[in-house]
C-alpha atoms as a PDB file:
ATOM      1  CA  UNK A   1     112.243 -32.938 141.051  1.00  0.00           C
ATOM      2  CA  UNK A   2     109.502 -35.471 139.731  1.00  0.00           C
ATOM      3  CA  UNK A   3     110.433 -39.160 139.783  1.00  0.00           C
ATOM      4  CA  UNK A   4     110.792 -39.800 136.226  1.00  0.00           C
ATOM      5  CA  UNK A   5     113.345 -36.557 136.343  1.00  0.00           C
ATOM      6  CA  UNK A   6     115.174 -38.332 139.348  1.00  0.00           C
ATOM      7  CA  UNK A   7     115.294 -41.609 136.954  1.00  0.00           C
ATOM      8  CA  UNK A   8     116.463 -39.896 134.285  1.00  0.00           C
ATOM      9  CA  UNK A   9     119.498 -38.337 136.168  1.00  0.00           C
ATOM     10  CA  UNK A  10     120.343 -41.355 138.057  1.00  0.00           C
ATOM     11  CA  UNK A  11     120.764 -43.296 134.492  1.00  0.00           C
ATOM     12  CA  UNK A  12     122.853 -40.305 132.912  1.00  0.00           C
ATOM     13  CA  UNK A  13     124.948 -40.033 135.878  1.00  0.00           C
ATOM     14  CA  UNK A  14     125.676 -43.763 135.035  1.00  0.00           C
ATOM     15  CA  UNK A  15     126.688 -43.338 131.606  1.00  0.00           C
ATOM     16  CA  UNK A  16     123.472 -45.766 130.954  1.00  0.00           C
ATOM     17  CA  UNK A  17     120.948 -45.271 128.265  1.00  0.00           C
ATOM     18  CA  UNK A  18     117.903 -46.455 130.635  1.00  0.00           C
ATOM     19  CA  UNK A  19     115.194 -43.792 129.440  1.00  0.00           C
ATOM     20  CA  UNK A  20     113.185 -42.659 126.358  1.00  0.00           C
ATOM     21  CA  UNK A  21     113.750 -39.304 125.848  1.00  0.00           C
ATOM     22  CA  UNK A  22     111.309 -37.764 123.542  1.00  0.00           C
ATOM     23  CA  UNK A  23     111.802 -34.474 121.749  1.00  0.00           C
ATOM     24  CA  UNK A  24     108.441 -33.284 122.181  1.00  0.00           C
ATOM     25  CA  UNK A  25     107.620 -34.430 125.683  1.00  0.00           C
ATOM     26  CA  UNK A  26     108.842 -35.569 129.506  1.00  0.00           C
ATOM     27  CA  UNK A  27     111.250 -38.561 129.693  1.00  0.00           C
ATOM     28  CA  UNK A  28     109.157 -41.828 129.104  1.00  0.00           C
ATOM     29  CA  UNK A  29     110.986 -44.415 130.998  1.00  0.00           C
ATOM     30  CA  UNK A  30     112.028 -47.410 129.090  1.00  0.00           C
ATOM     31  CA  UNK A  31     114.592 -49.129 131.712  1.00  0.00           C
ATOM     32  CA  UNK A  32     114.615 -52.673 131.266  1.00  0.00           C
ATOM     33  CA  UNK A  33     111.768 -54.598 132.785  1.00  0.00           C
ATOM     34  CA  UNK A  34     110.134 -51.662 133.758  1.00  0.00           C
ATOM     35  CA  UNK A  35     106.893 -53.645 132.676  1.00  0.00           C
ATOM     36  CA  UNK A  36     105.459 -56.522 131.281  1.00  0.00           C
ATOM     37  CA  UNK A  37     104.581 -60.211 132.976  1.00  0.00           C
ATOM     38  CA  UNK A  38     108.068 -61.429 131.333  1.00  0.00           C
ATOM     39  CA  UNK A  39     110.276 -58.733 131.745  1.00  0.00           C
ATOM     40  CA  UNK A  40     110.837 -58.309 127.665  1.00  0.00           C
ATOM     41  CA  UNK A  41     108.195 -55.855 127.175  1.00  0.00           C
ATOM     42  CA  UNK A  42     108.065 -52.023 127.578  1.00  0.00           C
ATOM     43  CA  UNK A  43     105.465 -49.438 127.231  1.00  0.00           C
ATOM     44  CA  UNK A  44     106.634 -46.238 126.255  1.00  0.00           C
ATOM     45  CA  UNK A  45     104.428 -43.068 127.108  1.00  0.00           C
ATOM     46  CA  UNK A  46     103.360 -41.609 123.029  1.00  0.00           C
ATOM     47  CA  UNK A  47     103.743 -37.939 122.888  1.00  0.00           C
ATOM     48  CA  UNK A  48     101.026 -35.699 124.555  1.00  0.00           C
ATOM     49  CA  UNK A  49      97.912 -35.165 122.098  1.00  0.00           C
ATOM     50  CA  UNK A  50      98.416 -38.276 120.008  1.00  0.00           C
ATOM     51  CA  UNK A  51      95.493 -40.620 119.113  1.00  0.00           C
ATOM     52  CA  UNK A  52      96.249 -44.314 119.041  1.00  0.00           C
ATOM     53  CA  UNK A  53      96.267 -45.365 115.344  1.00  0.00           C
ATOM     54  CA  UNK A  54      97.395 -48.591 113.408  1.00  0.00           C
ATOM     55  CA  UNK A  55     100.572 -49.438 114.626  1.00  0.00           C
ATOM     56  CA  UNK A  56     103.437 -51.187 112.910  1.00  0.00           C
ATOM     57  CA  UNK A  57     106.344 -53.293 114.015  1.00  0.00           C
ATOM     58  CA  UNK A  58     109.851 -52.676 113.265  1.00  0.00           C
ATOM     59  CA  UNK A  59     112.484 -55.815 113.999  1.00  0.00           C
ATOM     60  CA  UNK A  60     115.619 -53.645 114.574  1.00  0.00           C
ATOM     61  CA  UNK A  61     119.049 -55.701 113.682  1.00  0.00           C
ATOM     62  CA  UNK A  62     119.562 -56.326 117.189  1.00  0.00           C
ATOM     63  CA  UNK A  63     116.775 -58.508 117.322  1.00  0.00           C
ATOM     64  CA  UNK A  64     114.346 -56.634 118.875  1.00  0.00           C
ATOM     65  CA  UNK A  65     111.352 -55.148 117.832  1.00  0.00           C
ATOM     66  CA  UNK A  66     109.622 -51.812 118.284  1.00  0.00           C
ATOM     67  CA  UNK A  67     106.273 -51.211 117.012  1.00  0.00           C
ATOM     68  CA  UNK A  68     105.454 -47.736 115.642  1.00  0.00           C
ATOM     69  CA  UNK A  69     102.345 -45.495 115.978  1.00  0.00           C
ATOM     70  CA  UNK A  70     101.039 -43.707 112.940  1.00  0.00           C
ATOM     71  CA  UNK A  71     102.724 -40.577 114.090  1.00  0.00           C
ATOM     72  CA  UNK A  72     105.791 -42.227 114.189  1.00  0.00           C
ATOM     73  CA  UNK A  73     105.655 -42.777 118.530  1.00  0.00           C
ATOM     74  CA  UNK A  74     106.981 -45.846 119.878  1.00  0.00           C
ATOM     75  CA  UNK A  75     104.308 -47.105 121.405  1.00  0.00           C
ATOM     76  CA  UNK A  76     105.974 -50.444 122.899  1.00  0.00           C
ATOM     77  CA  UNK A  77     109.400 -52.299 123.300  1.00  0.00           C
ATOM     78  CA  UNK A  78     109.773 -56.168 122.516  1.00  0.00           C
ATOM     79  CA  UNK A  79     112.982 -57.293 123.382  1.00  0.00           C
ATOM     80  CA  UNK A  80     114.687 -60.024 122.190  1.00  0.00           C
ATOM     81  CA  UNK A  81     115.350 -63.222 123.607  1.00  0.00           C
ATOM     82  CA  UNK A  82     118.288 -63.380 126.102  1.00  0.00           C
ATOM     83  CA  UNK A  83     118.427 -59.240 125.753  1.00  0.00           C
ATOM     84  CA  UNK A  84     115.833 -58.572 128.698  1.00  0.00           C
ATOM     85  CA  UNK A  85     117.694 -56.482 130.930  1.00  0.00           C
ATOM     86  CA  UNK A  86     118.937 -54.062 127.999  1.00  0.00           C
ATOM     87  CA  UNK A  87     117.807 -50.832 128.120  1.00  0.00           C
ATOM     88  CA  UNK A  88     116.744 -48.365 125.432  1.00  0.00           C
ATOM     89  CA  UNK A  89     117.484 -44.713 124.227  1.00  0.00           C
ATOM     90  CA  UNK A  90     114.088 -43.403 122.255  1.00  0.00           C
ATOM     91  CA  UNK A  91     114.521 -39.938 120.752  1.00  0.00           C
ATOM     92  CA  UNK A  92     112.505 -37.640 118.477  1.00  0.00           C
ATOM     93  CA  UNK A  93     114.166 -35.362 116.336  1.00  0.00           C
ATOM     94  CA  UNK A  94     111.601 -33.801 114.132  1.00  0.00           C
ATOM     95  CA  UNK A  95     109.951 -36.496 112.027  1.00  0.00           C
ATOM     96  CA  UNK A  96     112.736 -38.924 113.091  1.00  0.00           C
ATOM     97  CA  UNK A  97     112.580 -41.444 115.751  1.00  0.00           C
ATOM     98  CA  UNK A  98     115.212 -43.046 116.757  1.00  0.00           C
ATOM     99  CA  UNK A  99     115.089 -46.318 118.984  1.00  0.00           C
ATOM    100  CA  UNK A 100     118.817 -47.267 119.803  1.00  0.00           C
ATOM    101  CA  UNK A 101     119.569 -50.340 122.298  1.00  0.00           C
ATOM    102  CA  UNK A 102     122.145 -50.300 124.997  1.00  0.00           C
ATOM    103  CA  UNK A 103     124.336 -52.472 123.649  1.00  0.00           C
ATOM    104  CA  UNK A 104     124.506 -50.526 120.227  1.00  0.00           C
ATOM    105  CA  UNK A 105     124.821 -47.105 121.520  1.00  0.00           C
ATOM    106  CA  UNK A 106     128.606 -46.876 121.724  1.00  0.00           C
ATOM    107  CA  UNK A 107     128.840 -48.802 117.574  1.00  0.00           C
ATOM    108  CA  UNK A 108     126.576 -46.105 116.294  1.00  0.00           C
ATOM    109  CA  UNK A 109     128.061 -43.434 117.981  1.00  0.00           C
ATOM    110  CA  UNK A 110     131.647 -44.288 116.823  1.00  0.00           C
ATOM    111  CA  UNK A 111     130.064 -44.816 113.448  1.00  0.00           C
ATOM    112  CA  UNK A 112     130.335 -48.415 112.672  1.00  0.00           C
ATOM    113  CA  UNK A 113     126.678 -48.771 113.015  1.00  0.00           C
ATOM    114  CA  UNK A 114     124.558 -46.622 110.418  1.00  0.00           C
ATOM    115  CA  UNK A 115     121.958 -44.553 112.792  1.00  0.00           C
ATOM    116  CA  UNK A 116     119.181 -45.108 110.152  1.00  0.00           C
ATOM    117  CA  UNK A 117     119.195 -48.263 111.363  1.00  0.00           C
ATOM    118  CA  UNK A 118     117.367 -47.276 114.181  1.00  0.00           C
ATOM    119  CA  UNK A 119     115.499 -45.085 112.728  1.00  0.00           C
ATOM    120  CA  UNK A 120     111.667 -46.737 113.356  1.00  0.00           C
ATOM    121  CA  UNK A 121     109.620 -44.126 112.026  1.00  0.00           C
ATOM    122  CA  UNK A 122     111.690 -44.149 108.755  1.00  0.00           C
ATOM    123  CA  UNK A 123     111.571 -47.339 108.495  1.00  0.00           C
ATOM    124  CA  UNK A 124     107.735 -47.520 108.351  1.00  0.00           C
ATOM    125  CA  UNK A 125     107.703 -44.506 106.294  1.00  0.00           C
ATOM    126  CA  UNK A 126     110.358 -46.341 103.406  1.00  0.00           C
ATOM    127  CA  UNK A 127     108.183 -49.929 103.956  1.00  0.00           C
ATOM    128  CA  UNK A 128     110.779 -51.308 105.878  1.00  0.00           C
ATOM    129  CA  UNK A 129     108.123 -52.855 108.891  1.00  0.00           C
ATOM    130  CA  UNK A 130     107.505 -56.505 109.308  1.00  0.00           C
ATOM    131  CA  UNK A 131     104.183 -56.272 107.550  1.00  0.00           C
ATOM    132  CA  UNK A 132     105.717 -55.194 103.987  1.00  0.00           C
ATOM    133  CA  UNK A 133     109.463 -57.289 104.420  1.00  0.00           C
ATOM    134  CA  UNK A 134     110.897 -60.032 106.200  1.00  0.00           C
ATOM    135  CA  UNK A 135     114.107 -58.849 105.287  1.00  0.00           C
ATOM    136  CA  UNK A 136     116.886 -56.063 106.222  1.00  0.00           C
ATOM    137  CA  UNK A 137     118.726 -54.672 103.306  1.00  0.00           C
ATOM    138  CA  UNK A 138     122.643 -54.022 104.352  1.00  0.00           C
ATOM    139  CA  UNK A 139     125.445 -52.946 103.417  1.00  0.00           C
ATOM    140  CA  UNK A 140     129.123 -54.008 105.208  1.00  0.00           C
ATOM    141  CA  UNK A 141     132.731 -53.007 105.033  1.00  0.00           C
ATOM    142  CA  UNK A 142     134.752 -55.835 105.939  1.00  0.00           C
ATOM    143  CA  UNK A 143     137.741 -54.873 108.480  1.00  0.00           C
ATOM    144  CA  UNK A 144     140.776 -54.483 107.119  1.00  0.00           C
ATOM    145  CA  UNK A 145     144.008 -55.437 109.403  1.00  0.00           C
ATOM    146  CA  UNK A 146     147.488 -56.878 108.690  1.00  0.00           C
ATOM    147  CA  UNK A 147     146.850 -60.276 108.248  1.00  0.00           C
ATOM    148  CA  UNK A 148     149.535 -63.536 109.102  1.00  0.00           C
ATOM    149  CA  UNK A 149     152.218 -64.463 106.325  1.00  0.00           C
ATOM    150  CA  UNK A 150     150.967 -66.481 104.013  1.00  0.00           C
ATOM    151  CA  UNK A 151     147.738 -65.381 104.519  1.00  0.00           C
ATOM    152  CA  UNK A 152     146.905 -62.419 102.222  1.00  0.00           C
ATOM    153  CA  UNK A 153     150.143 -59.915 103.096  1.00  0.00           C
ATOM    154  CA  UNK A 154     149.511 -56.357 104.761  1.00  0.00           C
ATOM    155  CA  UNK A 155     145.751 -55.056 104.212  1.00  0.00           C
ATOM    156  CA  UNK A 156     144.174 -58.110 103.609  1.00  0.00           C
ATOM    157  CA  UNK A 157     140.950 -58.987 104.925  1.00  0.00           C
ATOM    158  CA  UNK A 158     140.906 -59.874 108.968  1.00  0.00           C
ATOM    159  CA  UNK A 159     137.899 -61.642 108.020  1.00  0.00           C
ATOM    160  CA  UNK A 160     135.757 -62.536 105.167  1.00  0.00           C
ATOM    161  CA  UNK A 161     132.517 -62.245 104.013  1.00  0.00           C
ATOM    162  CA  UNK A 162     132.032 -65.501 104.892  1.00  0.00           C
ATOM    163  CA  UNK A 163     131.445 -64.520 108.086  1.00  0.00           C
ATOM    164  CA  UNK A 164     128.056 -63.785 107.873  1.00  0.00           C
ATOM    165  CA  UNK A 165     127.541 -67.344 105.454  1.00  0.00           C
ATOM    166  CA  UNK A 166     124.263 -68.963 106.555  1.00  0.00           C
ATOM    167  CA  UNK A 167     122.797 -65.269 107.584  1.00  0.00           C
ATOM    168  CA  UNK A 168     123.438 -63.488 104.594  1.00  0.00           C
ATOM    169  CA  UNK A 169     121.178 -63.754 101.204  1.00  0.00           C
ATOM    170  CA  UNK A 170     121.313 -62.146  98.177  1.00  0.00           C
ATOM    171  CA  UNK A 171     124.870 -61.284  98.410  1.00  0.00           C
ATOM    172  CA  UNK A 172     126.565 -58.510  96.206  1.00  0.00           C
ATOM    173  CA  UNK A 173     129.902 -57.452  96.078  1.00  0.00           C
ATOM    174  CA  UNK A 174     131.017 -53.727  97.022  1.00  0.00           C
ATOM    175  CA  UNK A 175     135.082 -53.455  96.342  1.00  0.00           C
ATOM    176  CA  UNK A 176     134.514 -49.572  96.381  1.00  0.00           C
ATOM    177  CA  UNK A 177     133.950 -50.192 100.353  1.00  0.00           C
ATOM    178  CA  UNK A 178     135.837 -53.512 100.776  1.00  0.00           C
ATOM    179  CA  UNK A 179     132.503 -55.427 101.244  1.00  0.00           C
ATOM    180  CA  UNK A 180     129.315 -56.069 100.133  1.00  0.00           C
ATOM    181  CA  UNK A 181     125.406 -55.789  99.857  1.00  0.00           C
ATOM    182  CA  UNK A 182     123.561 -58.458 101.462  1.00  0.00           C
ATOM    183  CA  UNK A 183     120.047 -59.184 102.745  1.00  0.00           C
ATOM    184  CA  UNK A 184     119.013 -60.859 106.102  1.00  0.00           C
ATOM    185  CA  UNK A 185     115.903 -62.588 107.365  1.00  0.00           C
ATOM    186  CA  UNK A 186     114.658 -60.923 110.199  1.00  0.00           C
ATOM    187  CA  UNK A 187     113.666 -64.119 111.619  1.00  0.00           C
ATOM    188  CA  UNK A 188     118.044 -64.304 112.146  1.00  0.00           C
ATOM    189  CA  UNK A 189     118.380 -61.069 113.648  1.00  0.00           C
ATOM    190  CA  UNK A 190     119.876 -62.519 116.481  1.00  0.00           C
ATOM    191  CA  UNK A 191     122.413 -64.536 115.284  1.00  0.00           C
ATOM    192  CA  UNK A 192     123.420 -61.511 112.725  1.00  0.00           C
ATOM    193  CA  UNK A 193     123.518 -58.850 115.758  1.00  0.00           C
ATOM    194  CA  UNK A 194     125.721 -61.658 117.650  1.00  0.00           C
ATOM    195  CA  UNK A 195     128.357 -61.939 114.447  1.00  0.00           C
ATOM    196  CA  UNK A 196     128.228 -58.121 114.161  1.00  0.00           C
ATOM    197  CA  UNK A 197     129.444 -57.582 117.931  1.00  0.00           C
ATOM    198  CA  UNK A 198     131.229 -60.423 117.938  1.00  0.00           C
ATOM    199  CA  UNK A 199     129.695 -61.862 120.936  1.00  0.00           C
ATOM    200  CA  UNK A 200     129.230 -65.045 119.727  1.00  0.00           C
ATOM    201  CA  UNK A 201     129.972 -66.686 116.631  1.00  0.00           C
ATOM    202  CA  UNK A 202     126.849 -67.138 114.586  1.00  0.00           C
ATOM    203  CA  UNK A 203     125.916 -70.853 113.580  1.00  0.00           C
ATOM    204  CA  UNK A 204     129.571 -71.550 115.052  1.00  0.00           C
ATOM    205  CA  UNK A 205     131.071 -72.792 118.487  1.00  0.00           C
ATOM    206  CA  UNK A 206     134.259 -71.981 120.424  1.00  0.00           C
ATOM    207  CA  UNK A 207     135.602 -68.354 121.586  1.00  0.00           C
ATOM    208  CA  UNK A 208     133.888 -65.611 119.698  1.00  0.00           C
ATOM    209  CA  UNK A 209     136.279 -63.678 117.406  1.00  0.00           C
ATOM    210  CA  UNK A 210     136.995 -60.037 116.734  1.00  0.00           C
ATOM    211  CA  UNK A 211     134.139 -58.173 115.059  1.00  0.00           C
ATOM    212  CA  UNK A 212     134.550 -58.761 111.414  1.00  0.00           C
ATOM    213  CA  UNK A 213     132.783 -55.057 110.667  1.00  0.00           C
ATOM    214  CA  UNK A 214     134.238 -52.089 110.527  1.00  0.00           C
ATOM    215  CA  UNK A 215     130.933 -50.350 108.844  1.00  0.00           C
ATOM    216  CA  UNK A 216     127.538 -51.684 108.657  1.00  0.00           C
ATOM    217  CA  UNK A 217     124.985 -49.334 107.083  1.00  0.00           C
ATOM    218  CA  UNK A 218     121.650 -49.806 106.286  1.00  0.00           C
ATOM    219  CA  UNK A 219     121.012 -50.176 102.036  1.00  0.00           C
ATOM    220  CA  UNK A 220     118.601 -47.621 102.785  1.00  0.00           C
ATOM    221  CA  UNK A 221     115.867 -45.749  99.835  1.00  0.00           C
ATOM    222  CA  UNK A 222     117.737 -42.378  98.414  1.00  0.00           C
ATOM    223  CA  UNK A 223     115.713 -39.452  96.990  1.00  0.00           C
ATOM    224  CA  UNK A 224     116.772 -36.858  94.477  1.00  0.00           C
ATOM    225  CA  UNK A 225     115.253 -33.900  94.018  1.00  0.00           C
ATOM    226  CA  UNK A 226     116.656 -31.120  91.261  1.00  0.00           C
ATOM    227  CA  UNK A 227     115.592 -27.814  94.514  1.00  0.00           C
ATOM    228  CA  UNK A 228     118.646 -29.316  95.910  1.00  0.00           C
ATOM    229  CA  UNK A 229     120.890 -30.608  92.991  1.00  0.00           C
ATOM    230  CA  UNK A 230     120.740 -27.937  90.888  1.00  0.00           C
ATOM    231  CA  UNK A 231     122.295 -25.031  93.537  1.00  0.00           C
ATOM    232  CA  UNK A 232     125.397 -28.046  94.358  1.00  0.00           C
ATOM    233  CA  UNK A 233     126.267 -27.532  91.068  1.00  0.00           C
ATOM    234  CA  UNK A 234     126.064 -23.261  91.102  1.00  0.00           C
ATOM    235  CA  UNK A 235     123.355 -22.990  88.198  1.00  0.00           C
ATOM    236  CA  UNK A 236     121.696 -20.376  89.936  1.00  0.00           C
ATOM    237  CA  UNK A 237     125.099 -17.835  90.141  1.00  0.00           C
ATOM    238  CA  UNK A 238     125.496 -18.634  86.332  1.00  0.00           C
ATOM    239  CA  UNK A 239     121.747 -17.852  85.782  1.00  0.00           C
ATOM    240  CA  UNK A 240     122.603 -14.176  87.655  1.00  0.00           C
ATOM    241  CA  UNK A 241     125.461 -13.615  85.309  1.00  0.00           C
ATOM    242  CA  UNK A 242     123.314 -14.054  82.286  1.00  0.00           C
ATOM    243  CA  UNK A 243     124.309 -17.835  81.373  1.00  0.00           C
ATOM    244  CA  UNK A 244     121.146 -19.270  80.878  1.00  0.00           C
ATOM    245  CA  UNK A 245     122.098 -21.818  77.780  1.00  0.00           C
ATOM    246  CA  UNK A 246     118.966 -20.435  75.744  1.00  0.00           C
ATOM    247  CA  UNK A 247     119.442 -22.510  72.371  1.00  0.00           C
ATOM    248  CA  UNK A 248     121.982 -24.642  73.177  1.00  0.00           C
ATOM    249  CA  UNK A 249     121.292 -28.488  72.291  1.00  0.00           C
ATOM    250  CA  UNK A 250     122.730 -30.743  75.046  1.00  0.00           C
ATOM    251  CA  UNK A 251     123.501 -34.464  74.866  1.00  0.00           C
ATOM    252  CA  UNK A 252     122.962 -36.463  77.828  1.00  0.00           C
ATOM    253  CA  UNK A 253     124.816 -40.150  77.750  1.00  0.00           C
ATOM    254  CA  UNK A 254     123.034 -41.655  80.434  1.00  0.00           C
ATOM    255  CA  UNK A 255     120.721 -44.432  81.473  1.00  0.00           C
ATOM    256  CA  UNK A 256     118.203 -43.276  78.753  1.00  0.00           C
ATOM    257  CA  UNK A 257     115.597 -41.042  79.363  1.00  0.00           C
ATOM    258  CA  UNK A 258     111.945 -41.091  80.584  1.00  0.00           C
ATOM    259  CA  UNK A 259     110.222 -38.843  77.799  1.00  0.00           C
ATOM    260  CA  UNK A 260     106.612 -39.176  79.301  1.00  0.00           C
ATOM    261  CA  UNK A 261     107.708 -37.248  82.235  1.00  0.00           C
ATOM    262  CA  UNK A 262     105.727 -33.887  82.657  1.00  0.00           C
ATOM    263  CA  UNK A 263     109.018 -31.998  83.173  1.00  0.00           C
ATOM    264  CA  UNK A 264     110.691 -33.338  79.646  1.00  0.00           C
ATOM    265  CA  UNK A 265     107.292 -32.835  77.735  1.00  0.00           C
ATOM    266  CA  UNK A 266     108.312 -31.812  74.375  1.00  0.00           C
ATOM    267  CA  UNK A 267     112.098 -30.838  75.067  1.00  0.00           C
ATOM    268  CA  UNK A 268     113.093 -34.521  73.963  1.00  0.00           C
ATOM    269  CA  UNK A 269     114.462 -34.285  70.235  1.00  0.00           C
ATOM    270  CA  UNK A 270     115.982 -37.628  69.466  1.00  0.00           C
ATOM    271  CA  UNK A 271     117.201 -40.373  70.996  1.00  0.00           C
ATOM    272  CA  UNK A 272     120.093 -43.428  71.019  1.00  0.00           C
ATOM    273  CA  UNK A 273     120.516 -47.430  72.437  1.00  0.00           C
ATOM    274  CA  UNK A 274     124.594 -47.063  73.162  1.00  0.00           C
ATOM    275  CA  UNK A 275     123.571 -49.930  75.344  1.00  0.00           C
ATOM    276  CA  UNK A 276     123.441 -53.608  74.687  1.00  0.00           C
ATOM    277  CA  UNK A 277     120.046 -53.556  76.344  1.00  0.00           C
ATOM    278  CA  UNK A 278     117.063 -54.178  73.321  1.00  0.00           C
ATOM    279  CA  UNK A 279     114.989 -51.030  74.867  1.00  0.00           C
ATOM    280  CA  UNK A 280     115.857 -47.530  75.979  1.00  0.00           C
ATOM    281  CA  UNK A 281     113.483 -46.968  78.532  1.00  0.00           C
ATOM    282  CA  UNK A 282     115.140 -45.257  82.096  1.00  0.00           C
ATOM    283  CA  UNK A 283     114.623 -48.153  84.149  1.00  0.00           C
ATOM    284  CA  UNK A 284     117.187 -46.346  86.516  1.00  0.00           C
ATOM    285  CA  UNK A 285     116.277 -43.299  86.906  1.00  0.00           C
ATOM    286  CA  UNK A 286     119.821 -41.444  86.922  1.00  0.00           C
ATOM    287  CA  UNK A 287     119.151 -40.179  83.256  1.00  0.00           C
ATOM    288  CA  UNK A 288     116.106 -38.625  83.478  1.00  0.00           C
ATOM    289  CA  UNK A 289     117.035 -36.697  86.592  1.00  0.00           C
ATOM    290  CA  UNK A 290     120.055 -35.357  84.603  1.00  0.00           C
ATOM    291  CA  UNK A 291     117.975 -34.161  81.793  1.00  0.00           C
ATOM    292  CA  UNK A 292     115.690 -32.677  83.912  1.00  0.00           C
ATOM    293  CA  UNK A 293     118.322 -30.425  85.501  1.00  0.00           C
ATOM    294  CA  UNK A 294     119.600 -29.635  82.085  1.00  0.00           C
ATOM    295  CA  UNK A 295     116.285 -28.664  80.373  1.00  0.00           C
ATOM    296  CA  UNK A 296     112.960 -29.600  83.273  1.00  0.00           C
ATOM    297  CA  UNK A 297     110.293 -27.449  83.205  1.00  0.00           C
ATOM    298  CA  UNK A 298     109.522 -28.240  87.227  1.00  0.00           C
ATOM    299  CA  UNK A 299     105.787 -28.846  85.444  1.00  0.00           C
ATOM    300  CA  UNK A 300     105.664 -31.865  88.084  1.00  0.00           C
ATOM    301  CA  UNK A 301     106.132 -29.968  91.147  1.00  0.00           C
ATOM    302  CA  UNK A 302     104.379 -26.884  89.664  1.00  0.00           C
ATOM    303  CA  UNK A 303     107.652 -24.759  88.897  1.00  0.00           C
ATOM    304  CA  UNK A 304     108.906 -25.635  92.910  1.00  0.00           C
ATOM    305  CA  UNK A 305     111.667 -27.316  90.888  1.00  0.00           C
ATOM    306  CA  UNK A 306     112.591 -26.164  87.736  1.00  0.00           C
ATOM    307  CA  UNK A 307     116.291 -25.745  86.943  1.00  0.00           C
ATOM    308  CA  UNK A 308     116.229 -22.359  85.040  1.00  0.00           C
ATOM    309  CA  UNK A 309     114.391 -18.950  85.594  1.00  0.00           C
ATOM    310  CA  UNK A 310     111.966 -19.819  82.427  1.00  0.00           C
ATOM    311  CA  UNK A 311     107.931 -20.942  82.548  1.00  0.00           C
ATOM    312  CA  UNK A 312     108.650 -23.181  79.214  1.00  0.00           C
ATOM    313  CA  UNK A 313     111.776 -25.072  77.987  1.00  0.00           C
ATOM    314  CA  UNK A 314     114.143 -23.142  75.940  1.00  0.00           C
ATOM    315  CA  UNK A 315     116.755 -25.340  74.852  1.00  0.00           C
ATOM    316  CA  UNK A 316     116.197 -28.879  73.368  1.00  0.00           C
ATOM    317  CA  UNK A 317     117.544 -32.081  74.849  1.00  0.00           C
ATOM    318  CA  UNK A 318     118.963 -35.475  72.937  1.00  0.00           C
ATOM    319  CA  UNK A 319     119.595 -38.756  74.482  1.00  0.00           C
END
């Protein structure tokens, strides 16, 4: 047994995230102060066969920062200040790579903390690194607990979003998850990652309270794509009992529609402004995906994803 294996077991048998485990490779040690003059810096071993390219740097919510080869390796740990002797979990799971601190491995495992948030090579991938935002786009659900008489009743709040005031910009309400959408400056990462555990009251003094979250994901980019929308909603067992909807005119009341798109090129018949917006144009997207499953040609993707057995539109569209 090699010395990074004997490493390895010793932290397991500890119940301690103190190595990098990488999908594709040996364990790459990432203890804390394993290296560096200072103690806050770690080298991580990249993955056998990789060329050094341009890296980028991720600022994690914890405060410290991870910076990403163009593969999507870590190439090196920064830790934050006051968080040099916490230790680091770095896995690879396919294109995924997934940097989790100590201290946040038992949140997202019990799923208060959103794993994407960890997520490095993702994050480069969505633009997410320091060089394109100084920002981190969240979402929170408050914790809910029975609160004092005369202070709300049963359910109320045990907190409020005021507990992130001072850290918290651009601040949206979410009552579908009993919180809301914020953004924070990385540059405050530690004071947020401080209010989020609870540690210690952020731009406050005196005993820390409870953790006010009970969910904290990240407001993370979604992708829709009609290969996988269109079997969720059993077209294709329709299709097989002869239900194509050949002929059939469709409305779709929606966020408008985008007609320039190759997949809607001539199926578009008329359109409507139910809105009180002074253009129709599908700033949103949402309605031009839907008429796209109704009536797409998959031109775009070159028939990969085309919602009915046909080479040209057969039925026409209004929105």
């Amino acid at each position: 047994m090699g010395i990074a294996s004997r490493a390895a077991t010793a932290a397991l048998a500890a119940a301690l995230i103190a190595g990098a485990v990488l999908a594709d490779g040996p364990p790459a040690l990432a203890a804390a102060g394993s290296s560096a003059r200072d103690g806050t810096t770690t080298s991580v071993r990249p993955s056998a066969g990789t060329a050094a390219k341009a890296p980028a740097t991720v600022t994690l919510i914890t405060g410290d920062r991870v910076v990403v080869g163009d593969d999507g390796s870590v190439s090196r740990l920064v830790r934050g200040k006051g968080r040099e002797g916490i230790a680091f979990s770095v896995r690879r799971e396919g294109g995924h790579t997934y940097a989790i601190p100590q201290d946040a491995h038992r949140l997202v495992a019990g799923g208060v903390l959103d794993r994407r948030l960890f997520d490095v090579a993702q994050l480069v991938r969505d633009g997410y690194d320091d060089a394109h935002r100084s920002t981190l786009p969240l979402i929170v659900s408050y914790r809910r607990d029975a609160a004092a008489p005369g202070k709300g009743g049963p359910g109320a709040f045990a907190t409020t979003p005021d507990a992130f005031a001072g850290l918290a910009r651009e601040r949206r309400p979410l009552p579908a998850v009993d919180g809301e959408a914020f953004h924070a400056s990385k540059a405050d990462t530690a004071a947020l990652w401080s209010t989020v555990t609870g540690r210690t009251p952020a731009r406050t003094t005196g005993p820390a309270p409870a953790p006010p979250v009970a969910r904290l994901w990240l407001d993370a980019k979604g992708r829709v794509a009609l290969d996988r929308s269109v079997p969720q909603i059993g077209a294709p067992s329709l299709w097989n009992a002869g239900h194509t909807g050949k002929g059939v005119t469709v409305a779709v009341l929606d966020t408008g529609v985008d007609e320039t798109h190759p997949d809607l090129r001539g199926v578009e018949t008329a359109q409507a402004n139910f809105s009180h917006s002074p253009e129709i144009t599908d700033a949103h997207g949402h309605g031009t995906h839907v008429a796209s499953t109704l009536a797409g040609s998959g031109a775009r993707s070159g028939g990969g994803t085309r919602p009915r057995p046909w080479s040209t539109p057969p039925s026409d569209t209004t929105t």
